[in-house]
PDB file of N, CA and C in Angstrom:
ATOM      1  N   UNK A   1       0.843  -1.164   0.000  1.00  0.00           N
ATOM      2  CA  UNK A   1       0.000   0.000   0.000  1.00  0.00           C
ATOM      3  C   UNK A   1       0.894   1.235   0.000  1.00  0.00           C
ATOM      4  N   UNK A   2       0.631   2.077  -0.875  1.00  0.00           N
ATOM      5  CA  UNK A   2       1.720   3.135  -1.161  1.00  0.00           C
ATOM      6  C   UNK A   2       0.523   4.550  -1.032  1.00  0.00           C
ATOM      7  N   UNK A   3       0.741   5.128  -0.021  1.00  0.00           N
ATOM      8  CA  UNK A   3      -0.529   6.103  -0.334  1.00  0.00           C
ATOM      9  C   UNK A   3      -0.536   6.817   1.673  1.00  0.00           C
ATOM     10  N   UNK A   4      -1.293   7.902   1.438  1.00  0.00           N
ATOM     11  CA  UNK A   4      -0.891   8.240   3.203  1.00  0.00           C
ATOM     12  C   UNK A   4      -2.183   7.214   3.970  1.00  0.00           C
ATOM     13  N   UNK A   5      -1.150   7.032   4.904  1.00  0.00           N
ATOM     14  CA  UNK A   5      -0.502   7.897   5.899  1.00  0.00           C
ATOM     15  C   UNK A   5       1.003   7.436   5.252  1.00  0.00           C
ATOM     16  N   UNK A   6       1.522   6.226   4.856  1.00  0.00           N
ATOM     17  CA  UNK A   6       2.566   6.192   3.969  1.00  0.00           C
ATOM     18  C   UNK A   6       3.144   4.539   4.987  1.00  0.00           C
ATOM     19  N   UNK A   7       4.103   4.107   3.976  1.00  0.00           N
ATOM     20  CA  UNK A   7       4.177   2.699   4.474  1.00  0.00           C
ATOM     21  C   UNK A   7       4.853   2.519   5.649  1.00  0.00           C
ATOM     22  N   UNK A   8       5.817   3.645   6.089  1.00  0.00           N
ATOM     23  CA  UNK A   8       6.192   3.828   7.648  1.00  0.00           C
ATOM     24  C   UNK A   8       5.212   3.816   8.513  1.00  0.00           C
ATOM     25  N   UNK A   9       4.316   4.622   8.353  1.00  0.00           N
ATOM     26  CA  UNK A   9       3.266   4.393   9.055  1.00  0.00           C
ATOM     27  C   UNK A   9       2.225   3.362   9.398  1.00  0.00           C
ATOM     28  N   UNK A  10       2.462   2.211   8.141  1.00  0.00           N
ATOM     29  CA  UNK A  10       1.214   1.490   8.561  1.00  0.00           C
ATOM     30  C   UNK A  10       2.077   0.153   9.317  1.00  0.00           C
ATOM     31  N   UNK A  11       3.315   0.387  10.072  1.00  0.00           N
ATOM     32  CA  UNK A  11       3.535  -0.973  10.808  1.00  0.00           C
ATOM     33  C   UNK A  11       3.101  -0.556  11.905  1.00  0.00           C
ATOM     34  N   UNK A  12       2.213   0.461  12.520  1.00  0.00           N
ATOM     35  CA  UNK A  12       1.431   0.361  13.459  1.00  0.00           C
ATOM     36  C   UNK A  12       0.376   0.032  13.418  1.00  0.00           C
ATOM     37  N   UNK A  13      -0.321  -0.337  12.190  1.00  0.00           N
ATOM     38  CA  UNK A  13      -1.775  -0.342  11.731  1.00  0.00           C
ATOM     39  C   UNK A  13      -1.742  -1.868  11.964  1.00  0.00           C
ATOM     40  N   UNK A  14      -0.311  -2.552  11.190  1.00  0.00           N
ATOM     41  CA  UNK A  14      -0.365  -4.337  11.085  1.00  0.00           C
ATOM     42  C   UNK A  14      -1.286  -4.824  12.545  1.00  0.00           C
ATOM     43  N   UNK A  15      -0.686  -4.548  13.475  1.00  0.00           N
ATOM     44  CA  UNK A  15      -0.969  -5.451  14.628  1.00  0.00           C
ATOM     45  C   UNK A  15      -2.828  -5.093  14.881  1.00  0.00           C
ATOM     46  N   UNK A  16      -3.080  -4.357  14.755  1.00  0.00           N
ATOM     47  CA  UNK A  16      -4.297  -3.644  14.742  1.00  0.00           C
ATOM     48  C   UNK A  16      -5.186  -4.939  13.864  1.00  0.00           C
ATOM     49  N   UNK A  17      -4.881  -4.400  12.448  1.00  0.00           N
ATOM     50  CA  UNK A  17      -5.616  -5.432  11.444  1.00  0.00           C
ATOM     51  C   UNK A  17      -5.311  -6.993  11.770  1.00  0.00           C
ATOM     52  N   UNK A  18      -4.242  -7.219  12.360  1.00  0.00           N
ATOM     53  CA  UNK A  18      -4.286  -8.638  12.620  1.00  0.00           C
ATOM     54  C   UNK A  18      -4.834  -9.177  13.814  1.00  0.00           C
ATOM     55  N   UNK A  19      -5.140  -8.551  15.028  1.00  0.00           N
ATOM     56  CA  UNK A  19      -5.505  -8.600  15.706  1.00  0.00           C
ATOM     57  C   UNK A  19      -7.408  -8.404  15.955  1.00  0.00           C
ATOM     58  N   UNK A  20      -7.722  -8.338  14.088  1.00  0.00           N
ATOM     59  CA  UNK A  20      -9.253  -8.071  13.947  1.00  0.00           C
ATOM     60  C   UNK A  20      -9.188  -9.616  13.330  1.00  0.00           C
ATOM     61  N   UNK A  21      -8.383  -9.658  13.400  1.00  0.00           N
ATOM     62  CA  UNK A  21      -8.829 -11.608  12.698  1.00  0.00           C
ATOM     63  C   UNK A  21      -8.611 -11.248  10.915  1.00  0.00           C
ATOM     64  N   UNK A  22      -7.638 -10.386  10.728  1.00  0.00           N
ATOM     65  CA  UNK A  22      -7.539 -10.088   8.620  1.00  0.00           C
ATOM     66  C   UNK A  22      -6.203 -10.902   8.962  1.00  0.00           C
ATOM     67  N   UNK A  23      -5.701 -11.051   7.923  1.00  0.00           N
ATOM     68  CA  UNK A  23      -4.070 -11.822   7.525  1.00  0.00           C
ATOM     69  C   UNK A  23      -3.495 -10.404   6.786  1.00  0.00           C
ATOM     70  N   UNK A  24      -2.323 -10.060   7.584  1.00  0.00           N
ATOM     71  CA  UNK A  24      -1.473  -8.739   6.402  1.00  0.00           C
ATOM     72  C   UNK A  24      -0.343  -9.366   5.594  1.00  0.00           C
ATOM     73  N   UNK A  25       0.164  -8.675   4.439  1.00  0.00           N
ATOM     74  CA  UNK A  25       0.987  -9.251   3.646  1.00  0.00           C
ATOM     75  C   UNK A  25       1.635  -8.006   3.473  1.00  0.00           C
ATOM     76  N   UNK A  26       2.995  -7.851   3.973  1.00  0.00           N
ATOM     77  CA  UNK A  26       4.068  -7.231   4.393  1.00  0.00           C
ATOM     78  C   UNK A  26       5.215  -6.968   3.145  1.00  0.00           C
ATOM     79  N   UNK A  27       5.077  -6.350   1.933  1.00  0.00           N
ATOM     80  CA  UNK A  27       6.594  -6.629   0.543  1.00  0.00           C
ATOM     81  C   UNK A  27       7.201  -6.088   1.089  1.00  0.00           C
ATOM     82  N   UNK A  28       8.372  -6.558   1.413  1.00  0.00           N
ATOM     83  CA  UNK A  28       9.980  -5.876   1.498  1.00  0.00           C
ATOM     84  C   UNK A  28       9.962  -5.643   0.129  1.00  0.00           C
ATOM     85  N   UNK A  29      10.126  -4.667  -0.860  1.00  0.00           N
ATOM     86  CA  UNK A  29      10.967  -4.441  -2.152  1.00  0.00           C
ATOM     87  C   UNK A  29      12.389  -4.334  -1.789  1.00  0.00           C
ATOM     88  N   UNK A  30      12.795  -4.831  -3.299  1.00  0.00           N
ATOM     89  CA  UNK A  30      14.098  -4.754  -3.256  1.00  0.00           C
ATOM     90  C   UNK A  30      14.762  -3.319  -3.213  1.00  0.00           C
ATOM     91  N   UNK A  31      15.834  -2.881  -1.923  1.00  0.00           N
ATOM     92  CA  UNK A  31      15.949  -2.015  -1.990  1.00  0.00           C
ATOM     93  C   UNK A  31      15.262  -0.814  -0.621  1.00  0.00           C
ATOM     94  N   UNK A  32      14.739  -1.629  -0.871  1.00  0.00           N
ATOM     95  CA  UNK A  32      13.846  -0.600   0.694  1.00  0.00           C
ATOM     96  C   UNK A  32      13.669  -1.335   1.803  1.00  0.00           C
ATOM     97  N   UNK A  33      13.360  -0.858   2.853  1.00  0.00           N
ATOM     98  CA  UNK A  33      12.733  -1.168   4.042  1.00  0.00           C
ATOM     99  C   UNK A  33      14.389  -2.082   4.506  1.00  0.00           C
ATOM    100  N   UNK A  34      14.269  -3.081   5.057  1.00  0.00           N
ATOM    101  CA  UNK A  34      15.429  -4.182   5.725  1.00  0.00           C
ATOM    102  C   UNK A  34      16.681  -4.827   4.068  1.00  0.00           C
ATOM    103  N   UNK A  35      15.924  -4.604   3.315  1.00  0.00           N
ATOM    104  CA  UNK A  35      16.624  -5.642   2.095  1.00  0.00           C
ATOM    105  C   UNK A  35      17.431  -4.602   1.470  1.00  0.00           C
ATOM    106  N   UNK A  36      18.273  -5.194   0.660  1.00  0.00           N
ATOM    107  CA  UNK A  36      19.700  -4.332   0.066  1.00  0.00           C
ATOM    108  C   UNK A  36      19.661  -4.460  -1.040  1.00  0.00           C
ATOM    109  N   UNK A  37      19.960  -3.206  -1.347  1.00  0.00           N
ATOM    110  CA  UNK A  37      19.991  -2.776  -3.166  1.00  0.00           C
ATOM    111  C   UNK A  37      20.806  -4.232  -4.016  1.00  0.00           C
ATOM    112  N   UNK A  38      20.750  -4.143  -4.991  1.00  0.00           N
ATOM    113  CA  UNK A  38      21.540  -4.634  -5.731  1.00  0.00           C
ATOM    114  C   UNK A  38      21.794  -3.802  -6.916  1.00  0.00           C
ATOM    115  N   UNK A  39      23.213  -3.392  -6.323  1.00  0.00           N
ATOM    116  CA  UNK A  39      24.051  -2.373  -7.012  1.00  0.00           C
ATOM    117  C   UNK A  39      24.663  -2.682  -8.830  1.00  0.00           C
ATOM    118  N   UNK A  40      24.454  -4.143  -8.742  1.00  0.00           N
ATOM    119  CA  UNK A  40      24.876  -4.460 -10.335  1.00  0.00           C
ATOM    120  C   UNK A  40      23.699  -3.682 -11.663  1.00  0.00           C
ATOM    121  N   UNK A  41      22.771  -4.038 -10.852  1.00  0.00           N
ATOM    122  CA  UNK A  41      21.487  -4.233 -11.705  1.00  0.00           C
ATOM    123  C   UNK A  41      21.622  -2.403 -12.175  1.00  0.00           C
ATOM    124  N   UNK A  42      21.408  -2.334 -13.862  1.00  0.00           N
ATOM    125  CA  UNK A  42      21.621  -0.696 -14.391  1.00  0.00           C
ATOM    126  C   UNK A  42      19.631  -0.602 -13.417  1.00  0.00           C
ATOM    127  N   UNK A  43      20.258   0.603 -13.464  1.00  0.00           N
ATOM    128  CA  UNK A  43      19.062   1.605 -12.806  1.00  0.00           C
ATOM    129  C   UNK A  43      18.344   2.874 -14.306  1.00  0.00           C
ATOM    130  N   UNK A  44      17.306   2.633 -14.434  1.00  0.00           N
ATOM    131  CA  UNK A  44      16.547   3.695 -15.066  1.00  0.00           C
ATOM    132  C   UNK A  44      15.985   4.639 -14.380  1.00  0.00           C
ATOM    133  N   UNK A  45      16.497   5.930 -14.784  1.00  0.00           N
ATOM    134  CA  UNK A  45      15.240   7.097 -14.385  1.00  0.00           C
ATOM    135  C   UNK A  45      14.459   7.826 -14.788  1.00  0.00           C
ATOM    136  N   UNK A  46      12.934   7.761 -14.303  1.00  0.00           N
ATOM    137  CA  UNK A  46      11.899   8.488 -15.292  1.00  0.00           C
ATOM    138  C   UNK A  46      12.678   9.533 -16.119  1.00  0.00           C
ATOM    139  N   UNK A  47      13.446  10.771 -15.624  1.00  0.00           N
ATOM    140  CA  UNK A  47      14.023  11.548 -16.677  1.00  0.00           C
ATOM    141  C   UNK A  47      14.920  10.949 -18.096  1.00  0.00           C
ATOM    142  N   UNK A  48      15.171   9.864 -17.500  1.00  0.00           N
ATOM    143  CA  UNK A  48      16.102   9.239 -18.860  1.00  0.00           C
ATOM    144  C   UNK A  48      15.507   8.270 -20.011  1.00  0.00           C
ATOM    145  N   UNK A  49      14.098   8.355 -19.393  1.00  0.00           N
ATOM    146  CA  UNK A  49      13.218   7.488 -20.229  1.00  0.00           C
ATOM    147  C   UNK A  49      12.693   8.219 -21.705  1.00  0.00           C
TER     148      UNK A  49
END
């Protein structure tokens, strides 16, 4: 979910919704949050598109 309050924010929401009896599904992307870039891979940027 990408949108406000913003995805920092909703690991306070997880325990909440799971605790209503829903199942959450948590993406690490590559690159963000705990997981590490992978620096080989070429990178595109909207301006270079």
């Amino acid at each position: 979910m990408e949108s406000l309050p913003g995805p920092y924010l909703y690991r306070k929401m997880i325990p909440i919704i799971v605790g209503a009896g829903h199942r959450v599904v948590v993406p690490d992307l590559v690159g963000f949050g705990k997981s590490e870039s992978q620096l080989t891979k070429k990178i595109t940027l909207i301006k270079n598109m």
